[in-house]
Protein backbone atom coordinates (compact mmCIF):
# COMPACT_ATOMS: atom_id res chain seq x y z
CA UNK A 1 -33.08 15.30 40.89
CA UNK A 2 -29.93 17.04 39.42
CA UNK A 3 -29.09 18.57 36.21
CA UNK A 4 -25.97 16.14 35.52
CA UNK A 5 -25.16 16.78 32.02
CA UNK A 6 -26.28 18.54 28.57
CA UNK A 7 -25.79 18.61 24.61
CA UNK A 8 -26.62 21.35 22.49
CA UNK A 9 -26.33 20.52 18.79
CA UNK A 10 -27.50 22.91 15.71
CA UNK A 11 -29.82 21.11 12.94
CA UNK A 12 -30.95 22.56 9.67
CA UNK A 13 -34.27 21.47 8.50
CA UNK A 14 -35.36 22.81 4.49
CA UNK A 15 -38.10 24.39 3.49
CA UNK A 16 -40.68 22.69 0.92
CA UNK A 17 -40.38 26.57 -1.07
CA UNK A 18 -38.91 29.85 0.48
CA UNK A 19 -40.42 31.82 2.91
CA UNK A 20 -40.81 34.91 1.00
CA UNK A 21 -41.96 38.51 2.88
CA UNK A 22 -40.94 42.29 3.34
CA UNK A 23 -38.18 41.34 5.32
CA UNK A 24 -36.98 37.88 4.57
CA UNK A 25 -36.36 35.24 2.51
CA UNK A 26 -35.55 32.27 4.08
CA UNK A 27 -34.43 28.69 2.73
CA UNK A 28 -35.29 26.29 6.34
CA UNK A 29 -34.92 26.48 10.01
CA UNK A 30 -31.79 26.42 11.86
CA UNK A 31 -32.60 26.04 15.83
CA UNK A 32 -30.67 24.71 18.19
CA UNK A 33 -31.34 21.40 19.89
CA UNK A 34 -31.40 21.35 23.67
CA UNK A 35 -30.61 18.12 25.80
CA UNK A 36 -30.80 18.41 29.24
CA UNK A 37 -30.29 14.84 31.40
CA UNK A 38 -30.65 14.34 35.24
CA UNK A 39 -28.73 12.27 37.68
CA UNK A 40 -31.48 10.11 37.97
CA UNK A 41 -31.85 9.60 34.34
CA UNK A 42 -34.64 12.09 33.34
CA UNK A 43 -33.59 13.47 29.12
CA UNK A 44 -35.50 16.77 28.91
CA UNK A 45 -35.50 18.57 25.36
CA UNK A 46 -35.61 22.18 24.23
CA UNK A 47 -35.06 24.23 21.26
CA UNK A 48 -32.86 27.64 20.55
CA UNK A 49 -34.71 29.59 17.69
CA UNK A 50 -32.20 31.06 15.61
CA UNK A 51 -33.36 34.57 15.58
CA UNK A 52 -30.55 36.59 13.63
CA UNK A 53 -27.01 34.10 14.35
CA UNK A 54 -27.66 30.88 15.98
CA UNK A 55 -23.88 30.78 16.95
CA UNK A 56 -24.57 33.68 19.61
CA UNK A 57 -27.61 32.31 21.17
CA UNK A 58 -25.76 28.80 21.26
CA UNK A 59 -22.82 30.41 22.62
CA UNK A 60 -24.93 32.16 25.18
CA UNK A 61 -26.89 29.19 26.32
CA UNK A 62 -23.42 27.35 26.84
CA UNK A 63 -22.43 30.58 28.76
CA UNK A 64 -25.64 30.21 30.98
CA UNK A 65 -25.18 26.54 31.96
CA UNK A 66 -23.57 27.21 34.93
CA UNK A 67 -26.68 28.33 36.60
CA UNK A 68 -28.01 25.19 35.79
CA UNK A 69 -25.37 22.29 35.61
CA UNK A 70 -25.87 20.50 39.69
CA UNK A 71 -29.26 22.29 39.81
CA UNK A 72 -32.79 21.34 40.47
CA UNK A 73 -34.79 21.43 38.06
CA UNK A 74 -37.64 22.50 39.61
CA UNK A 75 -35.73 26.23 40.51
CA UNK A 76 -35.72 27.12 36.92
CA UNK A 77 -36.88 30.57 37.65
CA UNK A 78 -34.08 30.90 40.09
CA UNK A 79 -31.64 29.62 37.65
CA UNK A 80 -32.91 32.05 35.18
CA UNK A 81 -32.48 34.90 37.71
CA UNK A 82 -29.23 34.09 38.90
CA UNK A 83 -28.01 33.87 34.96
CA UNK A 84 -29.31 37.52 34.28
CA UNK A 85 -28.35 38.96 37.06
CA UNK A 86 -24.95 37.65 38.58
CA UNK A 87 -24.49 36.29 34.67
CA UNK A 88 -25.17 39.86 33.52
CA UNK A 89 -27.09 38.17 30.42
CA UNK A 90 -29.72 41.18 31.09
CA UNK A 91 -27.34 43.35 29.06
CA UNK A 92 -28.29 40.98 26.07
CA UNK A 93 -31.61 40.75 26.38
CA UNK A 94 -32.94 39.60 23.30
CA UNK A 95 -30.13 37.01 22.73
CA UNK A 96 -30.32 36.04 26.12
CA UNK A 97 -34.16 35.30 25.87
CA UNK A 98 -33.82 33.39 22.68
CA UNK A 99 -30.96 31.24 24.31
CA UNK A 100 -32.72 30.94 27.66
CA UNK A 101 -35.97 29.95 26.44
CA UNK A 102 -34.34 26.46 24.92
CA UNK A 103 -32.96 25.29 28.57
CA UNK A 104 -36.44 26.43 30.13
CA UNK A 105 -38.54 24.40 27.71
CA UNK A 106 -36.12 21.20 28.95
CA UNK A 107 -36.12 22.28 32.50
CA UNK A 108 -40.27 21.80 32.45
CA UNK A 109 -39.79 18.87 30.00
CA UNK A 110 -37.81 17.16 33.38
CA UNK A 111 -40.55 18.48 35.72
CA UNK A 112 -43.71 17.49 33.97
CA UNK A 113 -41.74 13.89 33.40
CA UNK A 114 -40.57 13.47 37.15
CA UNK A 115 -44.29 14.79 37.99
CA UNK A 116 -45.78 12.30 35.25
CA UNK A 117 -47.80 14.83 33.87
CA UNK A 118 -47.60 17.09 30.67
CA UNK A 119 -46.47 20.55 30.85
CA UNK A 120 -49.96 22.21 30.45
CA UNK A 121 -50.90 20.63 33.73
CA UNK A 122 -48.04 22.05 35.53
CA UNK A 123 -48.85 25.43 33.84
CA UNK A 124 -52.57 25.38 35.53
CA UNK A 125 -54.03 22.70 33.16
CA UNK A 126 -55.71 23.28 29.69
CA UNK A 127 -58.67 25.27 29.05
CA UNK A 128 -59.36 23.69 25.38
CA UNK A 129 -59.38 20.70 24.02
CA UNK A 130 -57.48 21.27 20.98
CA UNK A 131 -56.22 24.50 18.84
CA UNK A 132 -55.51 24.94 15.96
CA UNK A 133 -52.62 26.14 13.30
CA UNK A 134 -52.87 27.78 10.15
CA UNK A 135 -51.77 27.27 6.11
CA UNK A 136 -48.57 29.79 5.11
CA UNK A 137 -48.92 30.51 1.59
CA UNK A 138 -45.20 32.14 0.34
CA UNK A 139 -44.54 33.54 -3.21
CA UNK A 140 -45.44 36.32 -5.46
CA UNK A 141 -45.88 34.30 -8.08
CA UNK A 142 -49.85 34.37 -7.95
CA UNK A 143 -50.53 30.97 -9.59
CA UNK A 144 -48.34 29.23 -7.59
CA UNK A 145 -49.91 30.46 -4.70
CA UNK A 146 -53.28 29.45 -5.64
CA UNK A 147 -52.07 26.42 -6.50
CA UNK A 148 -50.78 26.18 -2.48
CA UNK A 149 -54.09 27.50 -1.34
CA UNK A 150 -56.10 24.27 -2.81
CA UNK A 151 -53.26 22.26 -1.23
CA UNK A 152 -54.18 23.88 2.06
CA UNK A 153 -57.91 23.62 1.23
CA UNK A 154 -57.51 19.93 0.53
CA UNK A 155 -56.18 19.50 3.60
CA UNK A 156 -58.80 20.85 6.13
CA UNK A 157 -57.33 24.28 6.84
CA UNK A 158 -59.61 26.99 7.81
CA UNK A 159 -57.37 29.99 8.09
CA UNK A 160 -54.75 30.75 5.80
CA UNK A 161 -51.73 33.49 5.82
CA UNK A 162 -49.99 35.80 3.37
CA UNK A 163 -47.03 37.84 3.77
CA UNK A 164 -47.93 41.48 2.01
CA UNK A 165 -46.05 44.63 1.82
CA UNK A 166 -43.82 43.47 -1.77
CA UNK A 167 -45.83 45.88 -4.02
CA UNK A 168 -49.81 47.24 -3.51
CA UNK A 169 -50.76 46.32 -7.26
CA UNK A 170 -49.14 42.43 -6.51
CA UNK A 171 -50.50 42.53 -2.93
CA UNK A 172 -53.98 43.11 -3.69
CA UNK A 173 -54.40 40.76 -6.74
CA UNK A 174 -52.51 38.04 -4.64
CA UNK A 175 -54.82 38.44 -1.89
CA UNK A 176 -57.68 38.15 -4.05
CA UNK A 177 -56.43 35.28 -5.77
CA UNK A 178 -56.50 33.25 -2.61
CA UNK A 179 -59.99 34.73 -1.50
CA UNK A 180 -61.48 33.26 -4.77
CA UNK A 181 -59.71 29.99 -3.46
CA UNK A 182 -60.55 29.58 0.16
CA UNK A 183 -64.22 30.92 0.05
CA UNK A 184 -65.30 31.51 3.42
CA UNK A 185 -62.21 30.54 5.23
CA UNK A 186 -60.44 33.16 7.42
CA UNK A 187 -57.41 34.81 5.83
CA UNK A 188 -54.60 36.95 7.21
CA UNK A 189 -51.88 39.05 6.08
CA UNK A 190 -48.92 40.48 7.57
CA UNK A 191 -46.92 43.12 5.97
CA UNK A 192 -44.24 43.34 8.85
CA UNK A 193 -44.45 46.92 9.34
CA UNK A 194 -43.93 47.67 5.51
CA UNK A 195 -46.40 50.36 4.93
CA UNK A 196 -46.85 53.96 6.43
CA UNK A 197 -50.10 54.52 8.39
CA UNK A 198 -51.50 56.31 5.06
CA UNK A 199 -50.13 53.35 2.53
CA UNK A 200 -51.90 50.64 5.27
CA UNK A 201 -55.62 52.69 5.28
CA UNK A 202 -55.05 53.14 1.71
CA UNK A 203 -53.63 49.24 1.07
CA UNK A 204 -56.67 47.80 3.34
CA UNK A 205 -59.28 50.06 1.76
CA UNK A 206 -58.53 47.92 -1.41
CA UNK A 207 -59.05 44.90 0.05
CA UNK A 208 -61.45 45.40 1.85
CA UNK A 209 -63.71 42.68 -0.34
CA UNK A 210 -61.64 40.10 0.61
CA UNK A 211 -63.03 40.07 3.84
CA UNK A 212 -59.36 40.06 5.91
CA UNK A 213 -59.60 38.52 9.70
CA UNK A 214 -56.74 40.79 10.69
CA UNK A 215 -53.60 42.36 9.22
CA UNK A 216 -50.28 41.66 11.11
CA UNK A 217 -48.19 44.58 11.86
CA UNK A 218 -49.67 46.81 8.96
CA UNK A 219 -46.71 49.68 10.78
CA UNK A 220 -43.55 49.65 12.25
CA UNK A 221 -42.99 49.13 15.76
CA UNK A 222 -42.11 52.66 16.82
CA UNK A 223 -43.31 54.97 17.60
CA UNK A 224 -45.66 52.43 20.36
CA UNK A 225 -48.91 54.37 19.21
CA UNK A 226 -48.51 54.16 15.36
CA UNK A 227 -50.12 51.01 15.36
CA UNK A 228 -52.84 52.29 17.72
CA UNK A 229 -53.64 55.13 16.18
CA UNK A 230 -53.69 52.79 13.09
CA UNK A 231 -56.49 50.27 14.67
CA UNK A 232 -58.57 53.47 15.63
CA UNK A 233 -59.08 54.40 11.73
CA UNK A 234 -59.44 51.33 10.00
CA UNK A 235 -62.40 48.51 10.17
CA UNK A 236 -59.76 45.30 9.96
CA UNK A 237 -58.58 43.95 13.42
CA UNK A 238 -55.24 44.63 13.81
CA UNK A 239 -52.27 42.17 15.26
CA UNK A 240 -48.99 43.63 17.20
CA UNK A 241 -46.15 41.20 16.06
CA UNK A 242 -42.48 43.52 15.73
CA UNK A 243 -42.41 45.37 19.14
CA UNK A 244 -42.89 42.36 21.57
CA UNK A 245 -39.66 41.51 21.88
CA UNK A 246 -39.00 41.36 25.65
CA UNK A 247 -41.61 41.30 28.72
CA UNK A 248 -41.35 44.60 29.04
CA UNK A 249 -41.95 45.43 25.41
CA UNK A 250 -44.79 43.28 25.49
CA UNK A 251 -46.41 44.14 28.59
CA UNK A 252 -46.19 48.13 27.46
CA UNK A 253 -48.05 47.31 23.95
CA UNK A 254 -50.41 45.01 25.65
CA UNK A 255 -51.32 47.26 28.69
CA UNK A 256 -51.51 50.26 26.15
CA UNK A 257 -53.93 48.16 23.92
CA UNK A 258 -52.45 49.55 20.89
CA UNK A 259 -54.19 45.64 19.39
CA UNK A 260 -56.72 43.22 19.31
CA UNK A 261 -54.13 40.29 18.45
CA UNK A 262 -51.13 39.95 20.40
CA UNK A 263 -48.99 37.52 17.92
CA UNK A 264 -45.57 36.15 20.10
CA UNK A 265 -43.47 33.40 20.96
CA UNK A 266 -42.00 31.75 24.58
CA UNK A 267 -38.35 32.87 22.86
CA UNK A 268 -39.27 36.55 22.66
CA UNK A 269 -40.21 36.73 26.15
CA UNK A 270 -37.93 34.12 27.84
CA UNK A 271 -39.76 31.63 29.08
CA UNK A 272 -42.98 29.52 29.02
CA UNK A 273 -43.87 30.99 32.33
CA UNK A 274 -43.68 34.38 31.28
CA UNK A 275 -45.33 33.54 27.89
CA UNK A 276 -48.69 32.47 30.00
CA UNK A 277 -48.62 35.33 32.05
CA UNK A 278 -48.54 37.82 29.21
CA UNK A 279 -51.21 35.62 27.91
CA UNK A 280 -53.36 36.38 30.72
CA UNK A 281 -52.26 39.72 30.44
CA UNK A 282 -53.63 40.35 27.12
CA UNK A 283 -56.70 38.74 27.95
CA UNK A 284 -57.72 41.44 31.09
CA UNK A 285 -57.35 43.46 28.83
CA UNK A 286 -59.85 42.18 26.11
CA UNK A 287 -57.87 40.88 23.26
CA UNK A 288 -56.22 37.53 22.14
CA UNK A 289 -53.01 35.49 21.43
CA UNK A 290 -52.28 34.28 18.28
CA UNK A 291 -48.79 31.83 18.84
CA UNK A 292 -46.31 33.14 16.54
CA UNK A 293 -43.13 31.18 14.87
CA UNK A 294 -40.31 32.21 13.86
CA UNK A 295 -39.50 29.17 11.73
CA UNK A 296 -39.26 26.29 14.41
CA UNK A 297 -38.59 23.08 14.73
CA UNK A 298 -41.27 20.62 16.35
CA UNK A 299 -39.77 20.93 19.93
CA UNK A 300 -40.18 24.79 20.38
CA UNK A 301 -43.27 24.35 18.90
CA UNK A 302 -45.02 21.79 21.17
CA UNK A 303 -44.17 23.75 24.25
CA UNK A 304 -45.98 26.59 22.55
CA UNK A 305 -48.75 24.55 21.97
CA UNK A 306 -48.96 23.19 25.96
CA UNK A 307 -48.82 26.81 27.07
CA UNK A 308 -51.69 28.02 24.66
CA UNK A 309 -54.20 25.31 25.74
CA UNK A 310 -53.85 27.05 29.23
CA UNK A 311 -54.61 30.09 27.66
CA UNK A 312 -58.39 32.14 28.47
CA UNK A 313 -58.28 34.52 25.39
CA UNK A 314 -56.33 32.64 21.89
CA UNK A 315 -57.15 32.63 18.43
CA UNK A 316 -57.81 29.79 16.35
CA UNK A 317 -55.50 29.59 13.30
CA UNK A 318 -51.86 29.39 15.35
CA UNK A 319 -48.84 30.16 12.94
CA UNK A 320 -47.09 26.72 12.41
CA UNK A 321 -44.19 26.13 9.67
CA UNK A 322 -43.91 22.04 10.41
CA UNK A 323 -46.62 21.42 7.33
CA UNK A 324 -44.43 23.13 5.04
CA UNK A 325 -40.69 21.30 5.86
CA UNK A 326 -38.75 18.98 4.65
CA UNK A 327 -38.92 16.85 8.02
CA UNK A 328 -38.49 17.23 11.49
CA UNK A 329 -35.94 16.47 14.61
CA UNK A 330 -39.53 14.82 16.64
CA UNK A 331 -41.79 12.20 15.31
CA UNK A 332 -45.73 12.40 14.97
CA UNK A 333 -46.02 16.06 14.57
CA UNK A 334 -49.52 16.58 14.41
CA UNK A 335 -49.76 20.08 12.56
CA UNK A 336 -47.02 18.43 9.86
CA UNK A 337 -50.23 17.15 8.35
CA UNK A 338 -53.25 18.74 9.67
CA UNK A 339 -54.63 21.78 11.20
CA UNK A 340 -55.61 20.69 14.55
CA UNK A 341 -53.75 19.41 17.38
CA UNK A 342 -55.82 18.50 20.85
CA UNK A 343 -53.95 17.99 24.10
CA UNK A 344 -50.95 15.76 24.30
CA UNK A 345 -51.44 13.48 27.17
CA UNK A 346 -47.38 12.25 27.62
CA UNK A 347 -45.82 13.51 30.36
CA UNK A 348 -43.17 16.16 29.64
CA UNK A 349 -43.44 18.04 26.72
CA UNK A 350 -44.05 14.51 25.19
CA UNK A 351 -41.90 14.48 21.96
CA UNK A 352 -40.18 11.92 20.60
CA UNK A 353 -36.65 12.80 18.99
CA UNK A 354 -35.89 10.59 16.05
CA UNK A 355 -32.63 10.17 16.52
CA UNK A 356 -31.62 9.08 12.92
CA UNK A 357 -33.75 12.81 11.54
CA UNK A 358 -31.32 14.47 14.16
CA UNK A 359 -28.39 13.29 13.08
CA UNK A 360 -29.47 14.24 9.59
CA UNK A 361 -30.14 17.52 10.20
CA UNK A 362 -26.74 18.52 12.96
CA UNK A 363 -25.25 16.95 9.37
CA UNK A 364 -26.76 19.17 7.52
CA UNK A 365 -25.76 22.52 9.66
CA UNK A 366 -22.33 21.68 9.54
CA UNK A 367 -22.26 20.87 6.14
CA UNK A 368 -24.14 24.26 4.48
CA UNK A 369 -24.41 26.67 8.14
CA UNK A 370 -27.21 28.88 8.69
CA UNK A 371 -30.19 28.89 7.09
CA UNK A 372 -29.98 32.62 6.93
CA UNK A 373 -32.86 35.82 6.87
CA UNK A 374 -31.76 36.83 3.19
CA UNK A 375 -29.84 35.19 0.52
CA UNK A 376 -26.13 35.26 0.36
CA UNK A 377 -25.87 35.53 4.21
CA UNK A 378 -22.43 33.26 4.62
């Protein structure tokens, strides 16, 4: 089995509303489309997450394919070395992972298929039956997003997630205002390193009634210990999100246990290989995984998904974005229209592309371009 040929194709998928936070507003997802086929026939998928310009990681997964065009699938790691290193892609790291991180997910796709298994079995087979994904509530407009938290109620969602950091006086009523929605249900809030270490005690002192599961990078990323030094003085559990964005990035946080919640992605880190063992990482050393996304489509997502039912040590209430788009390149999502999602069975990665949603969507890129961090970013 050869890698004979390959397509990559950008696709734009909306929003239902914007993603609203600190640091973005976002319209959709823009992610790049990943077909890998075999000589003997094999179609493996993967998906570029755009990250900040979806034309350099793209252009840097086209760049890489000579490490992998006539190869075996089953020497993806060697591919992946011999594109860093005689490819010099480790100069770019973070574009490089972003890129990279599409082919590997359609380099295991091919394996798991040619093994006729799914991809958590190759990975060591699952260790839970299902997961599952949270409810993103976006806005500041605090009616509207109560009005989105009895949507997510309605629909069976036990954990639900707010972007703070826009304001303390609009943070803390919005918070409340879900509270009084979702009762008992666990809520979350990330203010993507927004606040100072004194605004964050001060900013979680205030809501500390609403009963938070754990705030998402309360600090910035650097100094390393800010956000330790953070999760010593304050009662909430804290999640490291911003500063994870490499192996080694990751593996320095996590062996520094500056969190209790680890919250990444396979595109960070490169790989679904290296995902797990940073997942088995944080667990020696006593915390947990929560899956992050960085707006995704449903291919990058589902080999999240197979590498966090291998998982010892992951939280339930993954971050998901499918439930609140406009559509998707795969058919059957589960978590486009519920919480949970057990273990797919297919082998591969086991998505279906809908060919007709594809085509839709590469339209839809070249017709209006990036869905872009911020408005006005043409």
């Amino acid at each position: 089995m050869k890698v004979s040929r390959y397509r990559i194709q950008v696709a734009n998928v909306a929003y239902e509303h914007r993603e609203l936070s600190s640091q973005v507003a976002r319209d959709g997802v823009t992610a790049g489309v990943v077909r890998l086929e075999t000589d003997d026939g094999l179609v493996g998928w993967g998906e570029i997450c755009a990250g900040a310009d979806i034309a350099s990681e793209v252009n840097a997964a086209h760049a890489m394919m000579p490490f992998v065009l006539g190869g075996d699938p089953w020497r993806g790691e060697a591919m992946r070395r011999d594109a860093w290193h005689r490819g010099l892609w480790q100069f770019r790291e973070g574009t490089a992972n972003f890129a990279w991180a599409g082919i590997d997910m359609a380099l295991a796709d091919l394996c798991a298929q040619a093994a006729s298994v799914p991809v958590h079995a190759l990975l060591g087979g699952a260790l839970h039956e299902s997961l599952s994904y949270f409810w993103y509530l976006s806005g500041d407009d605090v009616k509207d997003l109560v009005a989105q938290a009895h949507t997510g109620v309605a629909r069976g969602y036990d954990t639900f997630y707010l972007k703070v950091g826009r304001g303390l006086d609009l943070d803390v009523e919005r918070v409340y205002a879900v509270r009084d929605v979702i009762g008992a249900a666990r809520l979350r809030i990330d203010a993507n390193g927004a606040w100072s270490v004194a605004q964050a005690r001060h900013a979680l002192a205030l809501m500390d009634e609403a009963d938070i599961d754990f705030v998402e990078q309360p600090v910035r990323q650097v100094p390393r210990d800010l956000l330790k030094d953070l999760r010593a003085s304050v009662n909430v559990a804290v999640a490291a999100n911003e500063g994870l964005w490499s192996e080694e990035q990751a593996r320095e946080r996590i062996e520094a246990r500056v969190a209790d919640v680890y919250c990444f992605s396979p595109y960070w880190v490169g790989s679904l290989r290296t995902f797990q063992r940073l997942g088995y990482l944080v667990h020696e050393h006593g915390a947990q995984v929560c899956k992050h996304t960085h707006g995704e489509l449903g291919i990058a997502a589902t080999a999240a998904h197979h590498v966090m039912l291998t998982l010892p040590s992951v939280v339930q209430g993954n971050q998901q974005t499918s439930a609140h788009m406009k559509g998707d390149v795969t058919r059957s999502l589960p978590i486009a229209h519920a919480p949970v999602w057990g273990q797919p069975s297919a082998p591969g990665l086991g998505v279906v592309i809908d060919d007709d949603a594809l085509s839709a969507a590469v339209e839809a890129f070249d017709r209006d371009g990036q869905f872009w961090p911020f408005p006005g970013g043409e």
